[in-house]
Protein backbone atom coordinates (compact mmCIF):
# COMPACT_ATOMS: atom_id res chain seq x y z
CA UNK A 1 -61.08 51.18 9.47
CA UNK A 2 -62.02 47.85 11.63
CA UNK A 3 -63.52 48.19 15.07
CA UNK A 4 -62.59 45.87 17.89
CA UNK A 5 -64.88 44.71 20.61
CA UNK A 6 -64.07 46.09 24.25
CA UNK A 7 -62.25 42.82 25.53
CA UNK A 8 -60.01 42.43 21.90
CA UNK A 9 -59.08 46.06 22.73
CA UNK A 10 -58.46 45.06 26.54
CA UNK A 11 -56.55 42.37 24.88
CA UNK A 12 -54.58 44.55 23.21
CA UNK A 13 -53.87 47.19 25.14
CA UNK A 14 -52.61 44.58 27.95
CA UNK A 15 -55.59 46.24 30.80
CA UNK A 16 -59.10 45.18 32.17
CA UNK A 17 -62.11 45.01 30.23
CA UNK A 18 -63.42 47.49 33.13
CA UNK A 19 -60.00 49.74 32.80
CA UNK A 20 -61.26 49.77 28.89
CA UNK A 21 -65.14 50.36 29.61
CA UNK A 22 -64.05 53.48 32.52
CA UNK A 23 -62.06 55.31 30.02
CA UNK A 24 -65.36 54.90 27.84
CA UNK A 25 -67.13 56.83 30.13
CA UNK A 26 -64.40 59.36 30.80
CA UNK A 27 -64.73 60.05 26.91
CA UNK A 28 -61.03 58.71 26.12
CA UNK A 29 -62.86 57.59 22.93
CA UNK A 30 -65.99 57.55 21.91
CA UNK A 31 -67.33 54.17 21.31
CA UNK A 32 -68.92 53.03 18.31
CA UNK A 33 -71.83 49.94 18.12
CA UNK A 34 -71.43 46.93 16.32
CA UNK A 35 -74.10 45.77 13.69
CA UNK A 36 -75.22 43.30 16.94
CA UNK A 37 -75.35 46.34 19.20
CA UNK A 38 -72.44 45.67 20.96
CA UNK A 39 -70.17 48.39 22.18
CA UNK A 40 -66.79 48.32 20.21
CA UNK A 41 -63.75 50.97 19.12
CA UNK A 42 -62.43 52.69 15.99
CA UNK A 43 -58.98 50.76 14.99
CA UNK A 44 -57.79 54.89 15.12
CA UNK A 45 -58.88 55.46 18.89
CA UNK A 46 -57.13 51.76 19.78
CA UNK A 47 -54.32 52.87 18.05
CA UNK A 48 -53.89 56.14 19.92
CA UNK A 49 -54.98 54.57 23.41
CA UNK A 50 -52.21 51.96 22.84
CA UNK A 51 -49.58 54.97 22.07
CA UNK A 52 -50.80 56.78 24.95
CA UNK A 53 -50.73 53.51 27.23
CA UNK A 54 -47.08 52.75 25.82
CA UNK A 55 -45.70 55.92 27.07
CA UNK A 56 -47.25 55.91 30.49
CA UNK A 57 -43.82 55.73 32.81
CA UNK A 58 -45.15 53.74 35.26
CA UNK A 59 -46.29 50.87 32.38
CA UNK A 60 -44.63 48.27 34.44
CA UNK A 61 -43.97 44.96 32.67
CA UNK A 62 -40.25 43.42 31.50
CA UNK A 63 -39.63 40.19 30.29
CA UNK A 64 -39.10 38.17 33.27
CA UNK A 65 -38.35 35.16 32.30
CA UNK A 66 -38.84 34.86 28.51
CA UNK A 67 -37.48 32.83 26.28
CA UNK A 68 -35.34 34.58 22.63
CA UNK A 69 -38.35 33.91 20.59
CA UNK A 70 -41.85 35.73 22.28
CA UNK A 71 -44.96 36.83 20.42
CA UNK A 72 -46.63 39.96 21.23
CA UNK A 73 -50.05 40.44 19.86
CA UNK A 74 -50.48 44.10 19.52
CA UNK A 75 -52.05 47.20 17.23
CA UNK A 76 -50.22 49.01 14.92
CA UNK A 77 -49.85 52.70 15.37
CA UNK A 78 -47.84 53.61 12.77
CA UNK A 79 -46.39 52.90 9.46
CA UNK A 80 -43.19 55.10 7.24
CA UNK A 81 -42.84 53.22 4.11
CA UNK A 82 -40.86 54.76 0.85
CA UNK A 83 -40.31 53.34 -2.07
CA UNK A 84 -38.14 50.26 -0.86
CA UNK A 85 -38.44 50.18 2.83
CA UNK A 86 -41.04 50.64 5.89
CA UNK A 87 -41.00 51.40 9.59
CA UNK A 88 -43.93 49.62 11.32
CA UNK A 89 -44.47 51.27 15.00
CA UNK A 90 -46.91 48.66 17.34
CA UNK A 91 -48.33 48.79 20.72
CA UNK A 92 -48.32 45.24 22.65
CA UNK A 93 -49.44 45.85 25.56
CA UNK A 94 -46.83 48.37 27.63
CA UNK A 95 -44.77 47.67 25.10
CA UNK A 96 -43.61 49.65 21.87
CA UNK A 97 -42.35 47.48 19.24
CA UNK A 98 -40.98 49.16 16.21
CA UNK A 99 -39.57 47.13 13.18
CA UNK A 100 -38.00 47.35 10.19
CA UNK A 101 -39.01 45.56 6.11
CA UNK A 102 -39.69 46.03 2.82
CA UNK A 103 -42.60 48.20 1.33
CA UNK A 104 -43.32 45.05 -0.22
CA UNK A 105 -44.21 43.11 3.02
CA UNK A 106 -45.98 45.83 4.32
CA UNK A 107 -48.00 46.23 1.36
CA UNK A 108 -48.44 42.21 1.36
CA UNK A 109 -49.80 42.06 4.74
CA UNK A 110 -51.88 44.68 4.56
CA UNK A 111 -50.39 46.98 7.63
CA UNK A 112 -51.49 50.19 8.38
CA UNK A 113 -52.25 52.11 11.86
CA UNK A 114 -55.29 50.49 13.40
CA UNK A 115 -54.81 46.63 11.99
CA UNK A 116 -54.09 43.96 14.95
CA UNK A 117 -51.02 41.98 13.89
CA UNK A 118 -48.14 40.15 16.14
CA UNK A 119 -44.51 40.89 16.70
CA UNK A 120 -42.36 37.80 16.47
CA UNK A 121 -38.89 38.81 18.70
CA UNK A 122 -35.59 36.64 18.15
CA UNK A 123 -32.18 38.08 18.97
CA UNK A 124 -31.91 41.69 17.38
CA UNK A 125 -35.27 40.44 14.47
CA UNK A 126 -38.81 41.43 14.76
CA UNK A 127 -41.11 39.56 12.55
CA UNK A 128 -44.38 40.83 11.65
CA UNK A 129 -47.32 38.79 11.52
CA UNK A 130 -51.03 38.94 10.73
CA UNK A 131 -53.91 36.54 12.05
């Protein structure tokens, strides 16, 4: 499972490094050290701080004046694949971005819960993307 450092997660989960580092110490997750000895978090803990963050009511945000096409960095929290077809669940941010595609593609990109990819939104299509 990757680790991200505290400002990727920050990033990620659309607060303050310091919002990031406070739940630290109120043991929201427990965070891990990097082989440099910095202070990072398990892809799993991101992932379930971004679901928890996405459901807050008062997450605020809306997309003021966007244009059709925006990309939203996010996590991924959760993947439902069968044999032909996946449901790919990420957390941008406030937001909760869910999308549709093949097994294939999933399998191709290498998406599961924890991995940092980017929602591309046009219209009623939401492309996924990795770095």
């Amino acid at each position: 499972m990757p680790t991200y450092r505290l400002s990727e997660a920050a990033d990620l989960l659309g607060v303050s490094i310091d919002t990031v580092r406070r739940w630290a110490d109120q043991r929201r997750f427990s965070p891990v050290t990097t082989e440099q000895g910095r202070a990072a978090i398990d892809g799993e803990d991101l992932a379930r701080l971004a679901r928890e963050q996405a459901h807050l009511p008062d997450a605020g945000g809306g997309s003021g004046n966007a244009s059709a096409r925006n990309r939203m960095r996010g996590i991924v929290t959760s993947v439902t694949k069968d044999t032909v077809m996946a449901q790919v669940e990420m957390c941008c941010g406030p937001y909760r971005v869910v999308s549709l595609l093949s097994a294939e593609a999933v399998d191709d990109l290498g998406l599961a819960p924890g991995s940092v990819a980017t929602a591309v939104v046009k219209a009623t299509n939401v492309v996924v993307e990795v770095d």
